[in-house]
PDB file of N, CA and C in Angstrom:
ATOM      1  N   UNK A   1      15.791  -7.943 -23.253  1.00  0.00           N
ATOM      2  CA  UNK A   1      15.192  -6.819 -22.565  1.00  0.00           C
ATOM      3  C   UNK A   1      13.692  -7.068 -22.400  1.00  0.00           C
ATOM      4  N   UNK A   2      13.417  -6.695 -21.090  1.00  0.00           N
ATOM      5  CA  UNK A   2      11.775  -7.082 -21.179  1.00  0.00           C
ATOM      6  C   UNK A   2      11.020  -5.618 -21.440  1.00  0.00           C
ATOM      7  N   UNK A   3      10.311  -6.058 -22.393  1.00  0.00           N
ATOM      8  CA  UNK A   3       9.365  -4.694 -22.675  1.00  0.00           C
ATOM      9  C   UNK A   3       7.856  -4.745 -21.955  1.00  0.00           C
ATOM     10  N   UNK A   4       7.521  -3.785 -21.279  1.00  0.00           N
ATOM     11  CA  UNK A   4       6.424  -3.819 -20.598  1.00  0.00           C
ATOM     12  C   UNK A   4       5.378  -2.429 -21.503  1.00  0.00           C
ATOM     13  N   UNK A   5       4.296  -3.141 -21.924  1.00  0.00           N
ATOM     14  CA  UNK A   5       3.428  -2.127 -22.384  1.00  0.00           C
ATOM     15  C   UNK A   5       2.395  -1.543 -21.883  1.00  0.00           C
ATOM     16  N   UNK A   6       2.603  -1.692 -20.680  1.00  0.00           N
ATOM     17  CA  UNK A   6       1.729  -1.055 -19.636  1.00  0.00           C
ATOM     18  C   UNK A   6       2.640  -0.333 -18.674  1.00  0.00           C
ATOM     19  N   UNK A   7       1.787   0.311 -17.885  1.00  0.00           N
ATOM     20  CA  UNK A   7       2.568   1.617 -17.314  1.00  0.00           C
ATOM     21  C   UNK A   7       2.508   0.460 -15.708  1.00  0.00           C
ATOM     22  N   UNK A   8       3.365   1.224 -15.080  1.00  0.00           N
ATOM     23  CA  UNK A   8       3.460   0.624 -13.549  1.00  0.00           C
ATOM     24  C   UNK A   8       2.337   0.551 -12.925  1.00  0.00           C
ATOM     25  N   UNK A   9       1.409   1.808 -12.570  1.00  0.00           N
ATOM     26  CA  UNK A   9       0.395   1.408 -12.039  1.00  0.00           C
ATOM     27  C   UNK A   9      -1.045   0.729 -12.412  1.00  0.00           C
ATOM     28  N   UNK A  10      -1.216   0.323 -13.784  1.00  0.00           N
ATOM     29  CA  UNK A  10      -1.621  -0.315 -14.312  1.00  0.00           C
ATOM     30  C   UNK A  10      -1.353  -2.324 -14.254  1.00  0.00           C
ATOM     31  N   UNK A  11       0.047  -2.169 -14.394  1.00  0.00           N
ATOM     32  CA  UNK A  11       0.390  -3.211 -14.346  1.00  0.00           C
ATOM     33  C   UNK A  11       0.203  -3.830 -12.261  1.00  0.00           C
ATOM     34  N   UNK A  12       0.236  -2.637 -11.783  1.00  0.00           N
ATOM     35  CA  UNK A  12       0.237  -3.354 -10.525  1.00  0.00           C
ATOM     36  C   UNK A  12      -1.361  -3.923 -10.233  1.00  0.00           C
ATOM     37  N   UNK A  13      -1.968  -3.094 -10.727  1.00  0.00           N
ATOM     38  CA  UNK A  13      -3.525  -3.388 -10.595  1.00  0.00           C
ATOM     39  C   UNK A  13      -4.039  -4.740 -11.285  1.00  0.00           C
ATOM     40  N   UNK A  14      -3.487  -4.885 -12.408  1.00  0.00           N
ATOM     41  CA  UNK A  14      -3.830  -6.262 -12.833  1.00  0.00           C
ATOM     42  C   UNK A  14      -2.940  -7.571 -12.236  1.00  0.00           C
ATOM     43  N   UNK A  15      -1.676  -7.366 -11.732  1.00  0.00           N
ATOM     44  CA  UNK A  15      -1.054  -8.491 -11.354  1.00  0.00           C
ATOM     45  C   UNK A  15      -0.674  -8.482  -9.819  1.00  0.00           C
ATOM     46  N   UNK A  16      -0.939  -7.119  -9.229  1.00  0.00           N
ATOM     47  CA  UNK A  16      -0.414  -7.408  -7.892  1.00  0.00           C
ATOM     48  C   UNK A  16       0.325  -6.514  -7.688  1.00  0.00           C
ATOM     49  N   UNK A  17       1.000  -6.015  -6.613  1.00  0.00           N
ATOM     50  CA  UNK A  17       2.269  -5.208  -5.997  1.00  0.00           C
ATOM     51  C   UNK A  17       3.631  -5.535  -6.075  1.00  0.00           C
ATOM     52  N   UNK A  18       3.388  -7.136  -5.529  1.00  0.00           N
ATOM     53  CA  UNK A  18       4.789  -7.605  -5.713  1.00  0.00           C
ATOM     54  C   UNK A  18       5.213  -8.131  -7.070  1.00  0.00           C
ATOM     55  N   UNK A  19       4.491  -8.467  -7.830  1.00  0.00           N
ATOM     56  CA  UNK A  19       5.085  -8.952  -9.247  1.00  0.00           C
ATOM     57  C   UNK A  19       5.181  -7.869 -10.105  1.00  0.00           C
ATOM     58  N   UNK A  20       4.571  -6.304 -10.149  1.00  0.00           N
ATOM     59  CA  UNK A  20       4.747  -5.293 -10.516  1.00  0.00           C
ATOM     60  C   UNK A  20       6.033  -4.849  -9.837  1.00  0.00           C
ATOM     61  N   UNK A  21       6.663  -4.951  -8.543  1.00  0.00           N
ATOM     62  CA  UNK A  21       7.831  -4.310  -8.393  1.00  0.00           C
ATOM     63  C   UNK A  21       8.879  -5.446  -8.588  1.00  0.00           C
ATOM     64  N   UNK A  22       8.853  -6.519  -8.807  1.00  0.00           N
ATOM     65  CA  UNK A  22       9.494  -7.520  -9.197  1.00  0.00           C
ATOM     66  C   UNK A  22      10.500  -6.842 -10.718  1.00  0.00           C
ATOM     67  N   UNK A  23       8.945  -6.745 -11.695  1.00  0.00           N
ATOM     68  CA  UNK A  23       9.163  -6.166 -13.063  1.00  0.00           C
ATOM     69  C   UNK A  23      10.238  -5.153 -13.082  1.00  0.00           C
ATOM     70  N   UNK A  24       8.988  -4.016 -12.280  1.00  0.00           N
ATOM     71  CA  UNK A  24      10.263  -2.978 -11.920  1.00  0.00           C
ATOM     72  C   UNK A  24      11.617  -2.984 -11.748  1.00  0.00           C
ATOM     73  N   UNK A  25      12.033  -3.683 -10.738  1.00  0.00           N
ATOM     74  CA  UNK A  25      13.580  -4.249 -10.503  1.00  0.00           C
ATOM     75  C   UNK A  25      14.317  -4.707 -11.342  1.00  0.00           C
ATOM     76  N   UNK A  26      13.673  -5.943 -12.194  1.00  0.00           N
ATOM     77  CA  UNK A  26      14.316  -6.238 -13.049  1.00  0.00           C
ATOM     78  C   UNK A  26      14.317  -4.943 -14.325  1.00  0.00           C
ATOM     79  N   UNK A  27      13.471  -3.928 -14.731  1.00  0.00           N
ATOM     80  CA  UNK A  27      14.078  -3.318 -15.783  1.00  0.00           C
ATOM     81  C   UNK A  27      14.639  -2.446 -15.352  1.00  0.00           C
ATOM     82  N   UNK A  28      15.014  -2.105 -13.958  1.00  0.00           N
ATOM     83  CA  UNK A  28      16.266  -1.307 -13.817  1.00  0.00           C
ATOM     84  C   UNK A  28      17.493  -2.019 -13.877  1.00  0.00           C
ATOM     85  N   UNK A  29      17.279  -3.061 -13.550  1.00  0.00           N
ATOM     86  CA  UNK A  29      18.845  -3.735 -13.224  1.00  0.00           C
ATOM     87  C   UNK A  29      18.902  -3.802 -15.010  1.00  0.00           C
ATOM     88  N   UNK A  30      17.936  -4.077 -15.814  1.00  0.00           N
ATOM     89  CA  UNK A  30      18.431  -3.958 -17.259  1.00  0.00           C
ATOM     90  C   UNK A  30      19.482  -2.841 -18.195  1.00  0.00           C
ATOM     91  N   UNK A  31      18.477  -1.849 -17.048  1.00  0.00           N
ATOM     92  CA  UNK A  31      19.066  -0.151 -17.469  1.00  0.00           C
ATOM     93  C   UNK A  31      20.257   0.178 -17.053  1.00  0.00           C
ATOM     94  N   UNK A  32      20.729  -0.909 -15.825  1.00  0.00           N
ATOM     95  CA  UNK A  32      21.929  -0.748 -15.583  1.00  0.00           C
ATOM     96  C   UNK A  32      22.145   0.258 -14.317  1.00  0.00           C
ATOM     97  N   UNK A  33      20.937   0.061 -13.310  1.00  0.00           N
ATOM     98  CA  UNK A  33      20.720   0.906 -12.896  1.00  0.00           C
ATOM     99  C   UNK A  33      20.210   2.442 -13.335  1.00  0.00           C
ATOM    100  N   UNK A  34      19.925   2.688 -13.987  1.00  0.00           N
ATOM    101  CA  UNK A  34      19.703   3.683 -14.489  1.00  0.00           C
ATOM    102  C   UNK A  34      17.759   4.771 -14.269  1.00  0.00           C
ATOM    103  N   UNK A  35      17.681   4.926 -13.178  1.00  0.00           N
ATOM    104  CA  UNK A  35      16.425   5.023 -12.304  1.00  0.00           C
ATOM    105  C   UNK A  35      15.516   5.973 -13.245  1.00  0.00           C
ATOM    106  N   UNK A  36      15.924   7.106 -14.003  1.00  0.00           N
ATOM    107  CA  UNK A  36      15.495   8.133 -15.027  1.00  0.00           C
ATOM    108  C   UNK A  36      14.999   7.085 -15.922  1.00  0.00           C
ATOM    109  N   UNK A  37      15.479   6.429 -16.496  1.00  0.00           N
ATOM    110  CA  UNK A  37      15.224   5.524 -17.813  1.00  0.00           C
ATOM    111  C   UNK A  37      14.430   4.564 -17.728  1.00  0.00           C
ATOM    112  N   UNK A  38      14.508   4.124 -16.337  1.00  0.00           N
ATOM    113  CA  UNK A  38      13.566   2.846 -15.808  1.00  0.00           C
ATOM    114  C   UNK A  38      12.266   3.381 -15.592  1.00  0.00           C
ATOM    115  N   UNK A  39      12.116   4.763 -15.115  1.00  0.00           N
ATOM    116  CA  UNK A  39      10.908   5.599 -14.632  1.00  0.00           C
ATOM    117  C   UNK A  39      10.181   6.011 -15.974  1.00  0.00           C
ATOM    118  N   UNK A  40      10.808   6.339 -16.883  1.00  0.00           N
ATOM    119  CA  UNK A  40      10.190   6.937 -17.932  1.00  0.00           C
ATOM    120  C   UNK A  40       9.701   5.764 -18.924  1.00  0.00           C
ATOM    121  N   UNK A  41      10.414   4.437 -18.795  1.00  0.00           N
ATOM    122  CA  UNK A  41       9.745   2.960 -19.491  1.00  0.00           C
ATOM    123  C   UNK A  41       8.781   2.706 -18.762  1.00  0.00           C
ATOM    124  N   UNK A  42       8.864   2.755 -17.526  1.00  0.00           N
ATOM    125  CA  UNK A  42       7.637   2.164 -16.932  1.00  0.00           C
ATOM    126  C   UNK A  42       6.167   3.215 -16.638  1.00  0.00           C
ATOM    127  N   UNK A  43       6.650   4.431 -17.351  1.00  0.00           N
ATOM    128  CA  UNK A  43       5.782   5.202 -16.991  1.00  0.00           C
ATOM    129  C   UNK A  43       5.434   5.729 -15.237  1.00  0.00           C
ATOM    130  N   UNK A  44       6.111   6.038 -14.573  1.00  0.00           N
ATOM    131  CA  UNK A  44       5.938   6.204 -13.376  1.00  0.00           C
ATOM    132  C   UNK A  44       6.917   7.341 -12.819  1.00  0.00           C
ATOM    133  N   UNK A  45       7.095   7.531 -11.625  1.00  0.00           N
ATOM    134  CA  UNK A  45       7.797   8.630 -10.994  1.00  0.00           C
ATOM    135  C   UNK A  45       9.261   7.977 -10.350  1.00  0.00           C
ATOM    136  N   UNK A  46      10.327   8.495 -10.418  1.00  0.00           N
ATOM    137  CA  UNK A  46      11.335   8.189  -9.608  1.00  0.00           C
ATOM    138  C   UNK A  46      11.381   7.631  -8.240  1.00  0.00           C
ATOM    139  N   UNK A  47      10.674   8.232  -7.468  1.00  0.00           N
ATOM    140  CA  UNK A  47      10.191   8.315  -6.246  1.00  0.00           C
ATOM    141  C   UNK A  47       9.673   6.794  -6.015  1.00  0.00           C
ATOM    142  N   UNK A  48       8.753   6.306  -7.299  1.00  0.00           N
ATOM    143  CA  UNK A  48       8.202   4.896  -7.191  1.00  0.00           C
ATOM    144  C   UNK A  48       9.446   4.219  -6.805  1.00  0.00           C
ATOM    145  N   UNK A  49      10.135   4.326  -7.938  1.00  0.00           N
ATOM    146  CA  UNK A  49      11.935   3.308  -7.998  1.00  0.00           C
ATOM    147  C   UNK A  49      12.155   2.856  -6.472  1.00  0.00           C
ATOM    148  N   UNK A  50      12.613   4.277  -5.736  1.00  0.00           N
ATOM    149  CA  UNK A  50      12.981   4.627  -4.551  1.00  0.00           C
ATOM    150  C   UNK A  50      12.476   3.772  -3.773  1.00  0.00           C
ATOM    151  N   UNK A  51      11.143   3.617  -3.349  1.00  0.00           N
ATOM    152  CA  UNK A  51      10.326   3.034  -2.767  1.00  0.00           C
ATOM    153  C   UNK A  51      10.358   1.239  -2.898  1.00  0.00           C
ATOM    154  N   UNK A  52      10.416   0.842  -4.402  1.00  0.00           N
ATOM    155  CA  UNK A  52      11.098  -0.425  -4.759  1.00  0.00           C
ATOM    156  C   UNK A  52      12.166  -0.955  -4.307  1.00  0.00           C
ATOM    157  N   UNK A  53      12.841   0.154  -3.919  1.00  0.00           N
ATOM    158  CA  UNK A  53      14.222  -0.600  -3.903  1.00  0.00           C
ATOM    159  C   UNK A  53      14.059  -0.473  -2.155  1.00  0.00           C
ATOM    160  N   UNK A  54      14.061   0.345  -1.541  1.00  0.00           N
ATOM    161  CA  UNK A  54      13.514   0.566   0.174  1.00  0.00           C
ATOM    162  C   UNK A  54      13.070  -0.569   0.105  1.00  0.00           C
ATOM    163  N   UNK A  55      11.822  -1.164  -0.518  1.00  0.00           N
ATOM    164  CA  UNK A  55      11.071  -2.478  -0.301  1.00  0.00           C
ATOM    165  C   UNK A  55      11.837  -3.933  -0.115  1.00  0.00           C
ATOM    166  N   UNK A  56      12.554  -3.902  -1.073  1.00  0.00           N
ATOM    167  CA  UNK A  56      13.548  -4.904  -1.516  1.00  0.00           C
ATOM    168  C   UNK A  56      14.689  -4.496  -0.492  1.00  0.00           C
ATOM    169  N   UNK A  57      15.502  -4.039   0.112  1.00  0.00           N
ATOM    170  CA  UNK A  57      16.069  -3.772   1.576  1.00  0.00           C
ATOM    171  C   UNK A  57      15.322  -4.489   2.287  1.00  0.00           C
ATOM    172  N   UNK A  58      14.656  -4.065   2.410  1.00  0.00           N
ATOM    173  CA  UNK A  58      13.521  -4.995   3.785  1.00  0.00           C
ATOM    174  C   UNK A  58      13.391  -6.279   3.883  1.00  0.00           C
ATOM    175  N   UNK A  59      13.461  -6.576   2.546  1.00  0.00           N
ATOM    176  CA  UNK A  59      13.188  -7.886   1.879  1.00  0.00           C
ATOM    177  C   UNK A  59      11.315  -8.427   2.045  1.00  0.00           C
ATOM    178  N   UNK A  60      10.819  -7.191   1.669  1.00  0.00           N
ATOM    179  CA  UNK A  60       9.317  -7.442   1.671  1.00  0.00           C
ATOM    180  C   UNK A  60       8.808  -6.737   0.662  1.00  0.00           C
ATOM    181  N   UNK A  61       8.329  -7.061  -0.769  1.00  0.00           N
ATOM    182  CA  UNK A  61       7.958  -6.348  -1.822  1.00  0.00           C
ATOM    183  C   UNK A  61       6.070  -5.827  -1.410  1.00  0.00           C
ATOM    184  N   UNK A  62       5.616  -6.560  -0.449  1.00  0.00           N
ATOM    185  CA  UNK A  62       4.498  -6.170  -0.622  1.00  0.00           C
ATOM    186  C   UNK A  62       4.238  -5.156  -0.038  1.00  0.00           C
ATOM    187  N   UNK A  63       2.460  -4.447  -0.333  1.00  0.00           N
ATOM    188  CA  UNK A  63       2.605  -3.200   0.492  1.00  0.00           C
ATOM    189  C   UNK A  63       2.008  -3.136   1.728  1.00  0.00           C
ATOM    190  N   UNK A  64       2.706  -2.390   2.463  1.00  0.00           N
ATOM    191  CA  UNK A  64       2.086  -2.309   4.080  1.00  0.00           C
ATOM    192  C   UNK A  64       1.410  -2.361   4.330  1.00  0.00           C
ATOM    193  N   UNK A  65       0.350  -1.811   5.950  1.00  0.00           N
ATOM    194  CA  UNK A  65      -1.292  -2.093   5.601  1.00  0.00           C
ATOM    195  C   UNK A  65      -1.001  -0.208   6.139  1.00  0.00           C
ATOM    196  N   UNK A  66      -2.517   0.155   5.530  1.00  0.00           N
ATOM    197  CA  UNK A  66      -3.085   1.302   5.454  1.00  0.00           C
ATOM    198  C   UNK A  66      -3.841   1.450   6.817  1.00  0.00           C
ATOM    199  N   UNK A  67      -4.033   0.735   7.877  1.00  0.00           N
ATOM    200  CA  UNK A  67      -4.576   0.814   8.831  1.00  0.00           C
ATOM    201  C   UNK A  67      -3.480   1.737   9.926  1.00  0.00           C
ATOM    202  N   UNK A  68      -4.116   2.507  10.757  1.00  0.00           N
ATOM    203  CA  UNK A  68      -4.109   3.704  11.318  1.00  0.00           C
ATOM    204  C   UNK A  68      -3.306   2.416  12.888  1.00  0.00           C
ATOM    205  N   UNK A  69      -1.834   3.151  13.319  1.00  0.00           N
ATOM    206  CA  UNK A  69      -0.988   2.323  14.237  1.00  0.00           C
ATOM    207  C   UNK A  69      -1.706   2.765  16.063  1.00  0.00           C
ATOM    208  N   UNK A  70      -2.387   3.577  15.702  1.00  0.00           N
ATOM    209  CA  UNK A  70      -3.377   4.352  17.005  1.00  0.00           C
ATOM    210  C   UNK A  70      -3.954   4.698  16.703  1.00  0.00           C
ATOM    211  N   UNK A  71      -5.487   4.751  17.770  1.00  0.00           N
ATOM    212  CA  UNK A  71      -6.597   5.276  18.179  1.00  0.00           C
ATOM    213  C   UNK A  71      -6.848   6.747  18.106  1.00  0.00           C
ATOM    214  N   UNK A  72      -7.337   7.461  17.473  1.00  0.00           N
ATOM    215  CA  UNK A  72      -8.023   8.525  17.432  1.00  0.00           C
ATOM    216  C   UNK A  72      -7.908   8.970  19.088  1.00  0.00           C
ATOM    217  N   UNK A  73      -7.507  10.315  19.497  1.00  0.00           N
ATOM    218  CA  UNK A  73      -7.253  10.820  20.629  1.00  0.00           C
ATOM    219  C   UNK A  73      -8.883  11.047  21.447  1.00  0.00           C
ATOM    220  N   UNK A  74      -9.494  11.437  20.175  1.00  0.00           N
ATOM    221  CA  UNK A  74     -11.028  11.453  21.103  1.00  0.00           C
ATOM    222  C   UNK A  74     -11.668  10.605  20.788  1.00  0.00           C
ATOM    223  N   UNK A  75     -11.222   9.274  20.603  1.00  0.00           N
ATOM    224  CA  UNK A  75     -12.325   8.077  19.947  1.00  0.00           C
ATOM    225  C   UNK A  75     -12.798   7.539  21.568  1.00  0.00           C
ATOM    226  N   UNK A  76     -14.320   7.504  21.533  1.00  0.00           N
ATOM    227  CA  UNK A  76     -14.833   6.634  22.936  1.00  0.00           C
ATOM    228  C   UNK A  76     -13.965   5.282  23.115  1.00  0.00           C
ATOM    229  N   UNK A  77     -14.047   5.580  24.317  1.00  0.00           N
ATOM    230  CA  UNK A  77     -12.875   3.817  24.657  1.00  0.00           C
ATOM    231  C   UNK A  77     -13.845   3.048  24.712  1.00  0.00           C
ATOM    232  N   UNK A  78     -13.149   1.688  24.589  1.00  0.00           N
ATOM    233  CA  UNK A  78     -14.395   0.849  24.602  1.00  0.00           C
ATOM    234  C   UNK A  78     -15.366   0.298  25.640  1.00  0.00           C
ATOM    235  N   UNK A  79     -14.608   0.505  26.825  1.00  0.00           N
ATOM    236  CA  UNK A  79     -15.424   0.510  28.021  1.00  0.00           C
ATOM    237  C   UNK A  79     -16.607   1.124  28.087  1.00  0.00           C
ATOM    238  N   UNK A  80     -17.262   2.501  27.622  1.00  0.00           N
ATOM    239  CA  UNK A  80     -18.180   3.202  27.100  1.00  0.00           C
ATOM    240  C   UNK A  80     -19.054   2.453  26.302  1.00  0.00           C
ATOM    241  N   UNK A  81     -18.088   2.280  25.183  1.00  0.00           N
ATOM    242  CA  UNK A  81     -19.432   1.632  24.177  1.00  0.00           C
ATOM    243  C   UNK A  81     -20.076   0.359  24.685  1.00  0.00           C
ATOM    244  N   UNK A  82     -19.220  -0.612  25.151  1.00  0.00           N
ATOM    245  CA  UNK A  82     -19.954  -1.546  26.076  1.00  0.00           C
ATOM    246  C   UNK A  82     -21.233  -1.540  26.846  1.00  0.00           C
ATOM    247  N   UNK A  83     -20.944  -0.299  27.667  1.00  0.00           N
ATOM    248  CA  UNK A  83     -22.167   0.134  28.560  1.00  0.00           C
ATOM    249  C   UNK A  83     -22.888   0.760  27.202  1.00  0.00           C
ATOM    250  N   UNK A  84     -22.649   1.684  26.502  1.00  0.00           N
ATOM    251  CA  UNK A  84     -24.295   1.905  25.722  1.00  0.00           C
ATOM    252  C   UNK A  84     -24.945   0.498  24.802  1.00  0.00           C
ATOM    253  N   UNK A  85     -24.133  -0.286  24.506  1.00  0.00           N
ATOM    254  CA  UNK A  85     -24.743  -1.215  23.984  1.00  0.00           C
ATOM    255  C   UNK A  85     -25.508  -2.055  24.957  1.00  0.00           C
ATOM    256  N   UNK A  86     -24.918  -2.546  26.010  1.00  0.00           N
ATOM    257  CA  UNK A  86     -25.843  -2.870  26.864  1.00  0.00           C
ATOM    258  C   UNK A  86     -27.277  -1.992  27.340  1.00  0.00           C
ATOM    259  N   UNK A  87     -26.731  -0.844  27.475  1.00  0.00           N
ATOM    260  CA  UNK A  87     -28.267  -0.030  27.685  1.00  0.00           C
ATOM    261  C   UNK A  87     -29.381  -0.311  27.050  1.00  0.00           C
ATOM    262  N   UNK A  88     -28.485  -0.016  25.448  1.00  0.00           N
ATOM    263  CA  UNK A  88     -29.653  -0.095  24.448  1.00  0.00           C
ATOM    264  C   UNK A  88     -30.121  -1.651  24.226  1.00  0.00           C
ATOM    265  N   UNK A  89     -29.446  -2.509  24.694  1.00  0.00           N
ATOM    266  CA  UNK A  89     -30.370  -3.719  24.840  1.00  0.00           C
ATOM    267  C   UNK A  89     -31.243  -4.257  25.835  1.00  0.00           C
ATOM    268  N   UNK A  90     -31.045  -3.560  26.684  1.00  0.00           N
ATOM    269  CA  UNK A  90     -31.604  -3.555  28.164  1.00  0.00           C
ATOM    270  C   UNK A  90     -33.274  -2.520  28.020  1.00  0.00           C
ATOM    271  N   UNK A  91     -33.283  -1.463  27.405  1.00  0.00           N
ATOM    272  CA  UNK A  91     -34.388  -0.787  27.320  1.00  0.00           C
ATOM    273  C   UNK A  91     -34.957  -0.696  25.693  1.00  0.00           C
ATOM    274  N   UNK A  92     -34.426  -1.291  24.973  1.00  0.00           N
ATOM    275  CA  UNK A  92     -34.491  -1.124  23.319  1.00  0.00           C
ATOM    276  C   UNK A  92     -34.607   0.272  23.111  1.00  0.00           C
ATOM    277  N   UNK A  93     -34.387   1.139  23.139  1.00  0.00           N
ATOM    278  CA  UNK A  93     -34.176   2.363  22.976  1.00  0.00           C
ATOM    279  C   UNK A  93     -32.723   2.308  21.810  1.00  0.00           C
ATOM    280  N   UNK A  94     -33.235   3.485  20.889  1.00  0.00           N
ATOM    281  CA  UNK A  94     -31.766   3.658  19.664  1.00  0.00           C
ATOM    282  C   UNK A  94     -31.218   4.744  20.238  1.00  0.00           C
ATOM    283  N   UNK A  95     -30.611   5.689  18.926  1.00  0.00           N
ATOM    284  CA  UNK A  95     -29.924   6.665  19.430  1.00  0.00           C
ATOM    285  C   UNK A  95     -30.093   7.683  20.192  1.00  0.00           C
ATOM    286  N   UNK A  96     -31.342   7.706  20.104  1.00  0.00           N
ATOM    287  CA  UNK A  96     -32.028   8.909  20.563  1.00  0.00           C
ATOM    288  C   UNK A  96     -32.973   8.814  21.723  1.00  0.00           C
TER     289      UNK A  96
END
């Protein structure tokens, strides 16, 4: 049985995402599946499990990126900013 003396999110911070849900996996499959028992050894929430195992479906343990899949509805397009940057190099003038 592998004993882990650190809690999940601890352990992910020092070793990574994927070798923390690696761990994970393996001490459920220890527990026999057993997702309550695995959550409460590893110190973490059920919900984490869930998410582990979704990951492992995919067959991608790491984590996604946090970057935004679209543009802000009122973000200036960039055609805009183009022209003020040119302005402001054209007259050196800042924001104001």
């Amino acid at each position: 049985m592998i004993i882990i003396p650190q809690s999940y999110l601890i352990l992910k911070k020092e070793t990574g995402e994927e070798f923390a849900r690696k761990i994970l996996l393996e001490n459920l499959k220890l527990n026999k599946g057993n997702i309550k028992k695995t959550a409460q050894e590893m110190k973490c929430s059920r919900n984490t499990i869930y998410l582990a195992l979704k990951k492992e479906d995919q067959g991608n343990l790491k984590d996604s990126s946090h970057v935004p899949k679209s543009r802000h509805p009122k973000a200036t397009s960039q055609d805009i900013i183009n022209l003020i940057v040119k302005r402001r190099k054209k007259t050196g003038f800042g924001k104001r």
